[in-house]
PDB file of N, CA and C in Angstrom:
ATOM      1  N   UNK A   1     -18.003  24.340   5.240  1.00  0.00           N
ATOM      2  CA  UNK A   1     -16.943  23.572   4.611  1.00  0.00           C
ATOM      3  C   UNK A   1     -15.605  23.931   5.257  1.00  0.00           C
ATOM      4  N   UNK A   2     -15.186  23.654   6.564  1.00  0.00           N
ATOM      5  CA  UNK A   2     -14.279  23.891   7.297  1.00  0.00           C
ATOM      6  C   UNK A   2     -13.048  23.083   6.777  1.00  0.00           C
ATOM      7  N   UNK A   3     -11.996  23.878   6.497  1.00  0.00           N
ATOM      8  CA  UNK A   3     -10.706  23.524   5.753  1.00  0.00           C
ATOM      9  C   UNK A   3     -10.808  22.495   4.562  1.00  0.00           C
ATOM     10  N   UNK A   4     -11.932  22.827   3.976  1.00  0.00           N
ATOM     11  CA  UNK A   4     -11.734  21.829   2.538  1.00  0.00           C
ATOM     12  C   UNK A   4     -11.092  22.384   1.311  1.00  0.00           C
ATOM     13  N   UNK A   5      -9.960  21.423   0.512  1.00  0.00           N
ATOM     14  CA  UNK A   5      -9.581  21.897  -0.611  1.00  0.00           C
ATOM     15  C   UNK A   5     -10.581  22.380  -1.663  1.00  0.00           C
ATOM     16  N   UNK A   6     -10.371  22.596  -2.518  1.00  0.00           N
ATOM     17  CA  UNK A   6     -11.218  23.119  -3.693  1.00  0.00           C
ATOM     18  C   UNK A   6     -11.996  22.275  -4.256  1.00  0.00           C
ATOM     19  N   UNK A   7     -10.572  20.806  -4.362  1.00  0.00           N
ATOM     20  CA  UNK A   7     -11.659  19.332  -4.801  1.00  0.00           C
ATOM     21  C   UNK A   7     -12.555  19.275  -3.710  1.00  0.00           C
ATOM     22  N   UNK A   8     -12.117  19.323  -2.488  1.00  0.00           N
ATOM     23  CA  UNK A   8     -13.457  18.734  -1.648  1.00  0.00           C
ATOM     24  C   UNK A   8     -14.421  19.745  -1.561  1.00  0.00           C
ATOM     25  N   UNK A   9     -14.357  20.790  -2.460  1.00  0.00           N
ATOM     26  CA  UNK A   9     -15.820  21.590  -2.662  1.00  0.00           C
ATOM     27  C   UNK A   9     -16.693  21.075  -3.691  1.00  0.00           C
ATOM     28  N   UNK A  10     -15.736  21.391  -4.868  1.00  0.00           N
ATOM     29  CA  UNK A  10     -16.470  20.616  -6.190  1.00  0.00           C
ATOM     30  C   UNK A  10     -17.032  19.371  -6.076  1.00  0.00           C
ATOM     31  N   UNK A  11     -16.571  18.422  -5.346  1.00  0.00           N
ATOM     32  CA  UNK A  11     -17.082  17.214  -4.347  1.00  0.00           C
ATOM     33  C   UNK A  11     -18.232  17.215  -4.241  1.00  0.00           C
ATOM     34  N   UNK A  12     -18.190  18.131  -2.822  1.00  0.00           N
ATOM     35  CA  UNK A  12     -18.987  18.741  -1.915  1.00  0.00           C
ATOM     36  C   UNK A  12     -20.625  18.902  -3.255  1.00  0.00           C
ATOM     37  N   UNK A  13     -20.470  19.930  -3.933  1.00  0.00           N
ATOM     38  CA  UNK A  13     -21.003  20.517  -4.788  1.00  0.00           C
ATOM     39  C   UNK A  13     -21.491  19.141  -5.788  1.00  0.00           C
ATOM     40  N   UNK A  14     -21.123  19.031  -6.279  1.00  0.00           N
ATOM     41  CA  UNK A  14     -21.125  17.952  -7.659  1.00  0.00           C
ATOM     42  C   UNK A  14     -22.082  16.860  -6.778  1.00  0.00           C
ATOM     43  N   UNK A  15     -22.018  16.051  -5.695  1.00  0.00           N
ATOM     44  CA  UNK A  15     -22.576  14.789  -4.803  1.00  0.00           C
ATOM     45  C   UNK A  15     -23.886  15.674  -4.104  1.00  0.00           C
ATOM     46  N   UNK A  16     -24.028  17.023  -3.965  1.00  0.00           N
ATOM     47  CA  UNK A  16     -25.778  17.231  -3.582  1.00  0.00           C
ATOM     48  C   UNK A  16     -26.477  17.626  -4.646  1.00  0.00           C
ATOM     49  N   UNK A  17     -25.582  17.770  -6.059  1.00  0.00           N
ATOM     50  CA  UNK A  17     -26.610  17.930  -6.682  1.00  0.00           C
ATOM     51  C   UNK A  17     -26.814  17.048  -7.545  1.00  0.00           C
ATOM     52  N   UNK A  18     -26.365  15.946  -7.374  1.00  0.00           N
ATOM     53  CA  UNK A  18     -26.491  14.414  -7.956  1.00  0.00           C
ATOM     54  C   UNK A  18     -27.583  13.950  -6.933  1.00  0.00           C
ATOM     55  N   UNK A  19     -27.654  14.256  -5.353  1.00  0.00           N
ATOM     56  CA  UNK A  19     -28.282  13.787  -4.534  1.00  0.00           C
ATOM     57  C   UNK A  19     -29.823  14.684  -4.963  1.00  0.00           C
ATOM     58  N   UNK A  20     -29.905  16.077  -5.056  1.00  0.00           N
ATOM     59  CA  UNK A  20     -31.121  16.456  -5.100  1.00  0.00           C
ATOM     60  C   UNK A  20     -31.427  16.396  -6.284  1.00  0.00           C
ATOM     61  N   UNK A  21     -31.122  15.853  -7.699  1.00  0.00           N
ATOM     62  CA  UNK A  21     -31.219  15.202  -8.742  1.00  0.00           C
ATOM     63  C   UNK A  21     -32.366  14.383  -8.569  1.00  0.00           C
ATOM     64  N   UNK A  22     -31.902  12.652  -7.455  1.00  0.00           N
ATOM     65  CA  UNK A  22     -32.555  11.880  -6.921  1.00  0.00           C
ATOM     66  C   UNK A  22     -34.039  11.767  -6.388  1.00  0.00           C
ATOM     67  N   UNK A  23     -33.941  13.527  -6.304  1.00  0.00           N
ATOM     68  CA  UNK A  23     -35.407  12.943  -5.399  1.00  0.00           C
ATOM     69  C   UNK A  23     -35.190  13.861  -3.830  1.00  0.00           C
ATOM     70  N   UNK A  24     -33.998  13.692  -3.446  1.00  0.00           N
ATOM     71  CA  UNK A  24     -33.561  14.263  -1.874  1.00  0.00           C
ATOM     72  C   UNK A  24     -33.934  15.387  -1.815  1.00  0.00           C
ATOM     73  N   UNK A  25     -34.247  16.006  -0.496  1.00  0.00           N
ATOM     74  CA  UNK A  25     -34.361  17.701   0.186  1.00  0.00           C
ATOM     75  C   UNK A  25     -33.155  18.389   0.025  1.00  0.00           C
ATOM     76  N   UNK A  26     -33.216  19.608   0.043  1.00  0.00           N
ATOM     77  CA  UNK A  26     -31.825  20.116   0.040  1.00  0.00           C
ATOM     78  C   UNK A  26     -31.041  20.008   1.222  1.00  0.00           C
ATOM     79  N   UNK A  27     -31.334  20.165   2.144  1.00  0.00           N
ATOM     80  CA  UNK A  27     -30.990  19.569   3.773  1.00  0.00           C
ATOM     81  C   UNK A  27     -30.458  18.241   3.776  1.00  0.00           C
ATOM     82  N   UNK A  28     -30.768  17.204   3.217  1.00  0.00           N
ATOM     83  CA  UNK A  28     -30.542  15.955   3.302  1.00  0.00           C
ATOM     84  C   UNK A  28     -29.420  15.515   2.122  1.00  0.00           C
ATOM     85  N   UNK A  29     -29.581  16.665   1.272  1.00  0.00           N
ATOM     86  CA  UNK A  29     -28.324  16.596  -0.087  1.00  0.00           C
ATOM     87  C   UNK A  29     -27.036  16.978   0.557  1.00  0.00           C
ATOM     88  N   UNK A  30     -27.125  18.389   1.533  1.00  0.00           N
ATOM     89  CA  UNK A  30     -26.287  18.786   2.081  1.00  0.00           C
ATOM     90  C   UNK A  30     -25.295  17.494   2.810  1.00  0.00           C
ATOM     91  N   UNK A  31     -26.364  17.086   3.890  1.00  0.00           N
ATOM     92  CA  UNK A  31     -25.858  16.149   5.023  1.00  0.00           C
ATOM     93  C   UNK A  31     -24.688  15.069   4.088  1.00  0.00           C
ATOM     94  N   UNK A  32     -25.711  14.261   3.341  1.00  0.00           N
ATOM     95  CA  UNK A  32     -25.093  13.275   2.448  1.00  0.00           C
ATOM     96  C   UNK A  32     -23.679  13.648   1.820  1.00  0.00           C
ATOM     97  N   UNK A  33     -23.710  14.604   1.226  1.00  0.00           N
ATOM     98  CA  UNK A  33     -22.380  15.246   0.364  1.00  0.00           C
ATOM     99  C   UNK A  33     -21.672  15.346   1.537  1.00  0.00           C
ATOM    100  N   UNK A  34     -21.665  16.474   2.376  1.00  0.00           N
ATOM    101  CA  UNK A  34     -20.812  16.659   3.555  1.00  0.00           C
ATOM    102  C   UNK A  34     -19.970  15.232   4.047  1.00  0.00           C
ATOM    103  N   UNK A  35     -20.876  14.283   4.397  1.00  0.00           N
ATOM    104  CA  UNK A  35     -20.638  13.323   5.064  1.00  0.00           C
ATOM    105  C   UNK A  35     -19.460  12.237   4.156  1.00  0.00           C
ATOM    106  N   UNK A  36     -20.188  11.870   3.315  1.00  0.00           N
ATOM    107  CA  UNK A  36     -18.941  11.468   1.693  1.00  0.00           C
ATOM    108  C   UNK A  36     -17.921  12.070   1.670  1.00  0.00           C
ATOM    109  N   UNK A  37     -17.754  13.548   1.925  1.00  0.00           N
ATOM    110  CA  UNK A  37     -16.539  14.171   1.277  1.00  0.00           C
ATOM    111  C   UNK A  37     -15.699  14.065   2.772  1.00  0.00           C
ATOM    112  N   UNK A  38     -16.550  13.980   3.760  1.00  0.00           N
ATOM    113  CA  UNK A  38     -15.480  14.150   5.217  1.00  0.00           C
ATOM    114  C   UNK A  38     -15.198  12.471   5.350  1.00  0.00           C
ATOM    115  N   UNK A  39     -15.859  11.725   4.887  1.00  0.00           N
ATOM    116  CA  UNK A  39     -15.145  10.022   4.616  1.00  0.00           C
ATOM    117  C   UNK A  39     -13.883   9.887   3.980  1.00  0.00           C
ATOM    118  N   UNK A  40     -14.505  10.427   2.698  1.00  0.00           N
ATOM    119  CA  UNK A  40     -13.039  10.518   1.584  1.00  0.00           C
ATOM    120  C   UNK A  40     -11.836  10.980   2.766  1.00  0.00           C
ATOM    121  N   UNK A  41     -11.529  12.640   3.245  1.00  0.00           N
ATOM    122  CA  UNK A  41     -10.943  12.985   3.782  1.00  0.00           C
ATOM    123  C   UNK A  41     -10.006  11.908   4.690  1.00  0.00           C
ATOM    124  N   UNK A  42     -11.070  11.184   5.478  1.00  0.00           N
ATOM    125  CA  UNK A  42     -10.461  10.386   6.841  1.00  0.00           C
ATOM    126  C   UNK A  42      -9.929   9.037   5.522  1.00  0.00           C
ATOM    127  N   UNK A  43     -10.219   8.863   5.037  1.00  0.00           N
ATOM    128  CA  UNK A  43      -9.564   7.479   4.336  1.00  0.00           C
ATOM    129  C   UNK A  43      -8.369   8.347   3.657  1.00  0.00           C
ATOM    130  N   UNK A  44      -8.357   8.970   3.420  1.00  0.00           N
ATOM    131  CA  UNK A  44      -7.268   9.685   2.523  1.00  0.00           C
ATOM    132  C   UNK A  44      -5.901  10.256   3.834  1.00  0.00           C
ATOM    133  N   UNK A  45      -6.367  10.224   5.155  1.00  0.00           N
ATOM    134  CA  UNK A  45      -5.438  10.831   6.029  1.00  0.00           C
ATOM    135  C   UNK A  45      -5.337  11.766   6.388  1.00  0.00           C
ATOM    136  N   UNK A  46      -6.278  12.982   5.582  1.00  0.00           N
ATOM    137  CA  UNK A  46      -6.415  14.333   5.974  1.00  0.00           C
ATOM    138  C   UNK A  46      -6.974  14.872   7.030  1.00  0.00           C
ATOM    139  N   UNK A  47      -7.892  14.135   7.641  1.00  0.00           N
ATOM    140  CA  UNK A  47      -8.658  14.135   8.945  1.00  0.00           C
ATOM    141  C   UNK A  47      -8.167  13.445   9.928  1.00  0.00           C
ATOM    142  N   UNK A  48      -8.233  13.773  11.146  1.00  0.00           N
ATOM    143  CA  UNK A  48      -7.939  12.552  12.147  1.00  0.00           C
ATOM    144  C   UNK A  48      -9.542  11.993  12.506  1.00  0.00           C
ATOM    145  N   UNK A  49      -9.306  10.233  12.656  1.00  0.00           N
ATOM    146  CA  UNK A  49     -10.511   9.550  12.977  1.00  0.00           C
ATOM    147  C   UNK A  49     -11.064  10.046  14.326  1.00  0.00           C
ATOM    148  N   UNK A  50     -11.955   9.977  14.866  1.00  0.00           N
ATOM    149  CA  UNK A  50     -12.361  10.411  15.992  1.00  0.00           C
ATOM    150  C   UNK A  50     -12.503   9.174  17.155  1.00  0.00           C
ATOM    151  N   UNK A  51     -12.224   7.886  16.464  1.00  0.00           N
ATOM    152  CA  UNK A  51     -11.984   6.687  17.391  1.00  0.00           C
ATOM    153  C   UNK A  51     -10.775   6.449  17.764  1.00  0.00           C
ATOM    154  N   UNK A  52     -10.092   5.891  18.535  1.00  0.00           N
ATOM    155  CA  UNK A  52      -8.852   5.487  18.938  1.00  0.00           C
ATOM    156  C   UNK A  52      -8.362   4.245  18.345  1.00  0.00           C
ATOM    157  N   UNK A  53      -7.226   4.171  17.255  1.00  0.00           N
ATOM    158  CA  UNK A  53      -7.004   2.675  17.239  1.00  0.00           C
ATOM    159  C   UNK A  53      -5.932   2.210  18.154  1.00  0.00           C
ATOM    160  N   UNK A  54      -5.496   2.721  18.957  1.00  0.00           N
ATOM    161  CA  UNK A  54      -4.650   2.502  20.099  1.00  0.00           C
ATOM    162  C   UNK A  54      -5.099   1.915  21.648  1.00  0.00           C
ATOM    163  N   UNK A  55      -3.914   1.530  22.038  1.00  0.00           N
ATOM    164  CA  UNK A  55      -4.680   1.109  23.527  1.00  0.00           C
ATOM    165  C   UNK A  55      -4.735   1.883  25.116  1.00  0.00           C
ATOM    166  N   UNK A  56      -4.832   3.528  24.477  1.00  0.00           N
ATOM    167  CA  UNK A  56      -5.180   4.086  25.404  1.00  0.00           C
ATOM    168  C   UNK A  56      -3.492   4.722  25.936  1.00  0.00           C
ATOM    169  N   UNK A  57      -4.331   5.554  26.810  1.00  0.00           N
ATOM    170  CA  UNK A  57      -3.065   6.315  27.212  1.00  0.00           C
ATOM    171  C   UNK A  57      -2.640   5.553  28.936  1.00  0.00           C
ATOM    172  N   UNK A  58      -1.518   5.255  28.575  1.00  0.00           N
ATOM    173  CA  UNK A  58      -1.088   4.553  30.172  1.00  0.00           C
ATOM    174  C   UNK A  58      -1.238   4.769  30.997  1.00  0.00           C
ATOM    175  N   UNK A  59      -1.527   6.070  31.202  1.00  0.00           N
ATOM    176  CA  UNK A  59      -1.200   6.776  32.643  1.00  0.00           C
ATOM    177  C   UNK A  59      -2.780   7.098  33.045  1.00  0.00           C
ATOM    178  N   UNK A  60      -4.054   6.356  32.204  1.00  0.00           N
ATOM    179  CA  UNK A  60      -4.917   6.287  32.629  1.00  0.00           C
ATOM    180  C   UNK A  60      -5.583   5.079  33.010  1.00  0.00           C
ATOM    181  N   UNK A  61      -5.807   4.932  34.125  1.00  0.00           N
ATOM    182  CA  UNK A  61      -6.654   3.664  34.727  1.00  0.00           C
ATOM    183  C   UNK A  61      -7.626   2.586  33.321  1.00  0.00           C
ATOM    184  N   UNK A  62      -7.421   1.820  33.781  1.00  0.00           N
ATOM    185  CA  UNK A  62      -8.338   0.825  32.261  1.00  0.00           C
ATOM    186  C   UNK A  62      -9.851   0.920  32.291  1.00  0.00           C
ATOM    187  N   UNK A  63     -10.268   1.569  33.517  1.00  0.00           N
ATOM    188  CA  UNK A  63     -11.588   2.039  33.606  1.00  0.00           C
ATOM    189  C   UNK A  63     -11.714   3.029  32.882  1.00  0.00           C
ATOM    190  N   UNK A  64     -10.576   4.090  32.642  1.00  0.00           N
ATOM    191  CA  UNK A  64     -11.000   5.437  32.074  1.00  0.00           C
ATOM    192  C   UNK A  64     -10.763   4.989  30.343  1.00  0.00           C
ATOM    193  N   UNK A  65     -10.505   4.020  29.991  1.00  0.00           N
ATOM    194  CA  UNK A  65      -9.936   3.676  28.819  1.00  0.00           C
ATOM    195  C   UNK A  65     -11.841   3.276  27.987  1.00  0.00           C
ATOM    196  N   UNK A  66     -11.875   3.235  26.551  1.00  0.00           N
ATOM    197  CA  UNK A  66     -13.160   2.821  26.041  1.00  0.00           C
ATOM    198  C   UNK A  66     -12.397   1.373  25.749  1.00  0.00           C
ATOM    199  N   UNK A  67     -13.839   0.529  25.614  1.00  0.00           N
ATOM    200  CA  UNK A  67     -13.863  -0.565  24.947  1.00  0.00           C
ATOM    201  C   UNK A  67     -13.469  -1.184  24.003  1.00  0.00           C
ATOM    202  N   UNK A  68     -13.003  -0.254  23.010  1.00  0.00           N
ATOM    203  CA  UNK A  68     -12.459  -0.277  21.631  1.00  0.00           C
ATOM    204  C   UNK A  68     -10.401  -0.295  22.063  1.00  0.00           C
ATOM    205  N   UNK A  69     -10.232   0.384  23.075  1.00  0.00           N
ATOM    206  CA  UNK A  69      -8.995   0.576  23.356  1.00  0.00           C
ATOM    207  C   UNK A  69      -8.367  -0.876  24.246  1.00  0.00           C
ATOM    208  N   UNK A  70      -9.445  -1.178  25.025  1.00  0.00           N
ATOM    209  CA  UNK A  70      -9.174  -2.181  26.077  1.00  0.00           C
ATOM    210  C   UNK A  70      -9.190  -3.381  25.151  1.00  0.00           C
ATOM    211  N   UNK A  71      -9.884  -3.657  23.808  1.00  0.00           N
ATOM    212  CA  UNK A  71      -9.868  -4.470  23.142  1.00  0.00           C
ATOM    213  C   UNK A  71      -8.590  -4.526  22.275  1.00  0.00           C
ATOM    214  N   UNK A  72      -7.775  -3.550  21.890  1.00  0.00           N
ATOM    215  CA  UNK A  72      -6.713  -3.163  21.489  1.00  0.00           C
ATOM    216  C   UNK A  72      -6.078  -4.008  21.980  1.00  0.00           C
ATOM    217  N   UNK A  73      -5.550  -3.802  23.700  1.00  0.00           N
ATOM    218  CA  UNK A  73      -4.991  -4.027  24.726  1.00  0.00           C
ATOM    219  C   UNK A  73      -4.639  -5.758  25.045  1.00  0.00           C
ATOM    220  N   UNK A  74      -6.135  -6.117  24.692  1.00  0.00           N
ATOM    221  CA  UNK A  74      -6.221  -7.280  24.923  1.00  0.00           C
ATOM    222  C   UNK A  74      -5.491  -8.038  24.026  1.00  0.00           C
ATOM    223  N   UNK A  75      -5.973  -8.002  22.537  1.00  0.00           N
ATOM    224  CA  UNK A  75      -5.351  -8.084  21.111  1.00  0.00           C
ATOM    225  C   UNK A  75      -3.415  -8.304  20.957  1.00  0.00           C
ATOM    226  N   UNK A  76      -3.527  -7.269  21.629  1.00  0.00           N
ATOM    227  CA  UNK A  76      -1.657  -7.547  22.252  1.00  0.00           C
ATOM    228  C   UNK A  76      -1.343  -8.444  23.184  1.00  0.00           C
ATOM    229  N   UNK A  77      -2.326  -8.754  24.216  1.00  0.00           N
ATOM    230  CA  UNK A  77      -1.708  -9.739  24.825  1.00  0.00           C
ATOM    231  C   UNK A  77      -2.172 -11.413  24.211  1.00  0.00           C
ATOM    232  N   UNK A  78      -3.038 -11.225  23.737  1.00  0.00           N
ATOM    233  CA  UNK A  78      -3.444 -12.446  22.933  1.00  0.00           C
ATOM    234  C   UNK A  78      -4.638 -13.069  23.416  1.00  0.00           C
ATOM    235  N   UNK A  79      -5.257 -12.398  23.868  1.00  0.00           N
ATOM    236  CA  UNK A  79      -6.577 -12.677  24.771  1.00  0.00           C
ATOM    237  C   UNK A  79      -7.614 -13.485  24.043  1.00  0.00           C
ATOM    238  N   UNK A  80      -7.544 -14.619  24.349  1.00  0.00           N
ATOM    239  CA  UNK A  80      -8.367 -15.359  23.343  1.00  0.00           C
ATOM    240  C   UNK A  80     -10.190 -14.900  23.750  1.00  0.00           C
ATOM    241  N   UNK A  81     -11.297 -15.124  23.021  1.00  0.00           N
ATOM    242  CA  UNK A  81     -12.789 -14.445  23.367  1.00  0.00           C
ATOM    243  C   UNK A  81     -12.667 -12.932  23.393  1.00  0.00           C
ATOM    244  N   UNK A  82     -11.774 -12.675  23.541  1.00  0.00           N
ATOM    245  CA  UNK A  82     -11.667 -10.714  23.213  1.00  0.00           C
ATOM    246  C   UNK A  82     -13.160 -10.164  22.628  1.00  0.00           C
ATOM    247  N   UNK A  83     -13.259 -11.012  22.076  1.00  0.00           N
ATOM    248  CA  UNK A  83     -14.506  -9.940  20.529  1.00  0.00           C
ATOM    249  C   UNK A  83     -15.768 -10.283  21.652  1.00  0.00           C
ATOM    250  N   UNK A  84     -15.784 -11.118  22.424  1.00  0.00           N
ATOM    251  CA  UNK A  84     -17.639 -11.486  22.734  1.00  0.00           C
ATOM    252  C   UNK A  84     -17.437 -10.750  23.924  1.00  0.00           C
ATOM    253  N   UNK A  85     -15.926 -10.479  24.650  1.00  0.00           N
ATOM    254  CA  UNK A  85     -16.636  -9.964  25.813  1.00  0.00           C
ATOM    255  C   UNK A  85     -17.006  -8.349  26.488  1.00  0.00           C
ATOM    256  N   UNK A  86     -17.355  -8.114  27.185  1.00  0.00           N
ATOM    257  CA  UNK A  86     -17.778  -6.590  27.516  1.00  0.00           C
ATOM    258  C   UNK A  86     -16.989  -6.021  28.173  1.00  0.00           C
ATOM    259  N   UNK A  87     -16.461  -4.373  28.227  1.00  0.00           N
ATOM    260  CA  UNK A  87     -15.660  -3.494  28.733  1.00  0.00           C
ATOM    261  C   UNK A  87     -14.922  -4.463  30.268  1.00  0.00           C
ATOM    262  N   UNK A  88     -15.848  -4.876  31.255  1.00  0.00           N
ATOM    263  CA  UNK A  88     -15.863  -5.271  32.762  1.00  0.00           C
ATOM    264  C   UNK A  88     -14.676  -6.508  32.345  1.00  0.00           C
ATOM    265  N   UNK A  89     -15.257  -7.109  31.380  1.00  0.00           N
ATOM    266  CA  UNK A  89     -14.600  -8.699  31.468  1.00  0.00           C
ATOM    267  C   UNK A  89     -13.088  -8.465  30.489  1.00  0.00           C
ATOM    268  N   UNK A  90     -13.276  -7.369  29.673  1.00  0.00           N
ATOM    269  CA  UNK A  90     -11.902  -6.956  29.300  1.00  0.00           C
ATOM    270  C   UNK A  90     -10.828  -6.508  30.080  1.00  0.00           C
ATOM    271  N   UNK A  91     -11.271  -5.437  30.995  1.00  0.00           N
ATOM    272  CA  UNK A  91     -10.222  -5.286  32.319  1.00  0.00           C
ATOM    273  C   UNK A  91      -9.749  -6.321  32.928  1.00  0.00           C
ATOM    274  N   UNK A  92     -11.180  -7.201  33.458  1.00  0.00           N
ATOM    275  CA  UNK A  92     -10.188  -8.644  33.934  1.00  0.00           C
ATOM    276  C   UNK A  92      -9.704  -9.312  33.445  1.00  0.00           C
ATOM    277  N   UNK A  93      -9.876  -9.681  32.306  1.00  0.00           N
ATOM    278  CA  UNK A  93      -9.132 -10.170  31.396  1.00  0.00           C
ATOM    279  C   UNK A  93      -7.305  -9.542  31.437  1.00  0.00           C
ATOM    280  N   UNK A  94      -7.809  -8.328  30.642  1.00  0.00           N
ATOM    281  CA  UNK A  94      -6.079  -7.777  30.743  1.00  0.00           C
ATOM    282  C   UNK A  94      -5.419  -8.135  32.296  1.00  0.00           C
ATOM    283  N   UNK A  95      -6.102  -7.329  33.220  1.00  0.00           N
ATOM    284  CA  UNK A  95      -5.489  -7.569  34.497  1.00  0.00           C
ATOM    285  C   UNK A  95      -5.065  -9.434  34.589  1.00  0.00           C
ATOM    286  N   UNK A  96      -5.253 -10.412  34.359  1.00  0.00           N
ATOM    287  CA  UNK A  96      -5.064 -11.571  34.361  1.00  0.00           C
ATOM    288  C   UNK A  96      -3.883 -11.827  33.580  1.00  0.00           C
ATOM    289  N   UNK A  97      -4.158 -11.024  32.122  1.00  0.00           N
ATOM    290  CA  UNK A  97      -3.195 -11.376  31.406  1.00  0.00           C
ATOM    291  C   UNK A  97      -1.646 -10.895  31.422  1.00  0.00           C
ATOM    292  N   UNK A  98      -1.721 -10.025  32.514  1.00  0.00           N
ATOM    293  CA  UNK A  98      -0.399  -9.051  32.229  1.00  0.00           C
ATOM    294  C   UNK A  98       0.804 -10.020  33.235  1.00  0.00           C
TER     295      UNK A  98
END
């Protein structure tokens, strides 16, 4: 339970044993609770997400950028088909659009 408040123990605590209540392993009560209480966390702001909602850092090539970022990217310039197309066709895309 790496840096959790007290609520996110009792949490923690209270959701595996509602889970092994259910029916669940204790292993799998663990996972579940853990996983809930580190959700709560990231919706609440206490965590940082581990995805990028940004469009990447500039000073890196759009190859080194993920898909999720280049879609960002695109999104700003107004890239119409954005959502259907793949990492390759997003670069050209941006590159077209800029």
């Amino acid at each position: 339970m790496p840096n959790w408040s007290r609520k996110d123990e009792r949490q923690y605590e209270r959701i595996k044993e509602s889970t092994r209540a259910q029916g669940k392993s204790a292993s799998r009560a663990e996972e579940i609770a853990a996983r809930t209480v580190n959700k709560t966390r990231r919706e609440e702001g206490r965590t940082p997400r581990r995805t990028t909602e940004g469009t990447g850092n500039p000073n890196v090539g759009l190859e080194g950028r993920t898909k999720n970022e280049l879609y960002n990217r695109a999104k700003e310039l107004d890239i119409e088909g954005r959502s259907k197309m793949t990492k390759n066709e997003l670069i050209s895309a941006i590159r077209r659009g800029r």
